[in-house]
Protein backbone atom coordinates (compact mmCIF):
# COMPACT_ATOMS: atom_id res chain seq x y z
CA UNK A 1 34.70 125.47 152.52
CA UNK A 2 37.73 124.67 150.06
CA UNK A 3 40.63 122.77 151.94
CA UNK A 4 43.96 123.19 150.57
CA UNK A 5 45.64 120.79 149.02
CA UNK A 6 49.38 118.97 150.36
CA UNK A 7 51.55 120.39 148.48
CA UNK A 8 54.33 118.70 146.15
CA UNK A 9 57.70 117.91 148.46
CA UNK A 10 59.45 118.51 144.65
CA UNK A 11 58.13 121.81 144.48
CA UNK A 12 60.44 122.67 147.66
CA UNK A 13 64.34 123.37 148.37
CA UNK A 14 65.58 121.31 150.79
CA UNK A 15 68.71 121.87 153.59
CA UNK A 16 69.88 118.22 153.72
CA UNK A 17 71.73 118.60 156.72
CA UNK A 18 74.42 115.99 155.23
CA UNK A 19 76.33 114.53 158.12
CA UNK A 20 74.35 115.81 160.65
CA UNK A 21 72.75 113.78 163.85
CA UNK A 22 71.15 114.06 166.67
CA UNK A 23 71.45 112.12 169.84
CA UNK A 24 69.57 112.14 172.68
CA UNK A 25 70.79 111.39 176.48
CA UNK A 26 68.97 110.23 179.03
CA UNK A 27 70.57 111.57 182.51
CA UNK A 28 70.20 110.76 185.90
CA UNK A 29 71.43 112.62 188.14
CA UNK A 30 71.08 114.83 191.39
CA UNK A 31 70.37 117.98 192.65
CA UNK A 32 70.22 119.01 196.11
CA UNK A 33 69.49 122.67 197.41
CA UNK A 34 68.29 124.46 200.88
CA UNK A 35 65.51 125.90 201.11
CA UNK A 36 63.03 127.92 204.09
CA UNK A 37 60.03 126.34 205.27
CA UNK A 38 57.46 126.10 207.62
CA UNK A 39 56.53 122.73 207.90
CA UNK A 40 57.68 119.21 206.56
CA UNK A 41 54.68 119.38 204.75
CA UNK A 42 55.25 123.13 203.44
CA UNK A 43 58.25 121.78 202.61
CA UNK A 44 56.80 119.29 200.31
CA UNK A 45 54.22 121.39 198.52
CA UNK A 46 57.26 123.86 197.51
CA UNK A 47 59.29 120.95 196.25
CA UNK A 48 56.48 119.86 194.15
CA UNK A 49 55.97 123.46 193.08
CA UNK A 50 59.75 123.64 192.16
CA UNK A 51 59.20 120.82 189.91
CA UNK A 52 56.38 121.66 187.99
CA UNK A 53 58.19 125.21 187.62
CA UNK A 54 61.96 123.44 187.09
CA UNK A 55 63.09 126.48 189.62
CA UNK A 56 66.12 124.38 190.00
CA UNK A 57 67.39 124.75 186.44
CA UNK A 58 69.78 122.10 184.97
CA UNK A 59 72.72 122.39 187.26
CA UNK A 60 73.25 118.74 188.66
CA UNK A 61 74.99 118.39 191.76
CA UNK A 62 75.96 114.85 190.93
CA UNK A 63 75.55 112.69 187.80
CA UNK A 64 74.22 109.20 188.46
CA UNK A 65 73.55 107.58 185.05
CA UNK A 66 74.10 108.56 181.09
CA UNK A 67 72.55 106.99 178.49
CA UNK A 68 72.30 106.93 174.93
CA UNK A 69 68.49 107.01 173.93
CA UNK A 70 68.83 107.34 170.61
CA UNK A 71 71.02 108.56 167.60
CA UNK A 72 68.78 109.66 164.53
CA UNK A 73 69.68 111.33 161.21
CA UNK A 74 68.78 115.32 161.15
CA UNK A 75 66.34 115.10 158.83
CA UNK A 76 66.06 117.50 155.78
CA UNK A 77 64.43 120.51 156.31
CA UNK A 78 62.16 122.07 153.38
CA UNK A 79 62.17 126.11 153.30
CA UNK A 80 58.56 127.24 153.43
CA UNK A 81 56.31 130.22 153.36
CA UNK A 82 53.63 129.52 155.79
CA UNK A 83 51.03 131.96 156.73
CA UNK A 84 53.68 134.56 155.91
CA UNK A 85 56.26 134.01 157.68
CA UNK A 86 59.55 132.33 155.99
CA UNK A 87 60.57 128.90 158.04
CA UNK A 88 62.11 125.18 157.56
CA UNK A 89 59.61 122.92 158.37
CA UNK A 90 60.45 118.75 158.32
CA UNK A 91 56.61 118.36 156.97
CA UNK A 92 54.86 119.92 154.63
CA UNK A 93 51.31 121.10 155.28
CA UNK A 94 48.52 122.27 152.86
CA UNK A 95 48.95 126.10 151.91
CA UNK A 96 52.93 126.15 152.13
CA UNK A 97 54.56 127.62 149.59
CA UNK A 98 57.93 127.11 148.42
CA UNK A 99 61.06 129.74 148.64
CA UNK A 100 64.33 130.02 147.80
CA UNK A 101 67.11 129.75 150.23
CA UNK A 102 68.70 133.11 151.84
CA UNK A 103 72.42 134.20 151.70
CA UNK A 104 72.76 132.06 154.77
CA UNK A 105 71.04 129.08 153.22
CA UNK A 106 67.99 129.30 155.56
């Protein structure tokens, strides 16, 4: 079995995103809701469900705490052909191939 080889990041057009961060927040907040149960303890097991399936969405009903986790540069993204379909990838893997940018520069 032959295993491609990484290919050459030089080979590759690049969007360089110049300017362009990200930042991440870390938020603490509330979120309160009624509900109908049967028990305290049906009650529970639907909350927990509720969580695992984020039912409640993003809509806080009170912020507690914002913070800045981190600020990093976008990094560049090279445009690749991989397994057929065209993409910008941040790392290249064995058997991309390069491409030109579209009208749009993706």
């Amino acid at each position: 079995m032959e295993t491609a080889e990484q290919p050459n990041p030089a080979d590759f057009t690049k969007d360089e995103k110049p300017g362009e961060y990200e930042v991440r927040f870390r938020v603490t907040g509330r979120i309160s809701m009624p509900f109908v149960a049967e028990s305290k303890e049906d009650a529970m097991a639907q909350a927990e469900k509720m969580m695992d399936d984020e039912t409640f969405g993003l809509d806080l009903d009170a912020v507690d705490d914002v913070h800045v986790d981190y600020i990093y540069k976008s990094p560049a993204m090279y445009r690749v052909v991989r397994n057929g379909v065209k993409m910008q990838v941040s790392h290249l893997q064995p058997g991309d191939k390069p491409r030109d940018p579209e009208d749009r520069g993706f």
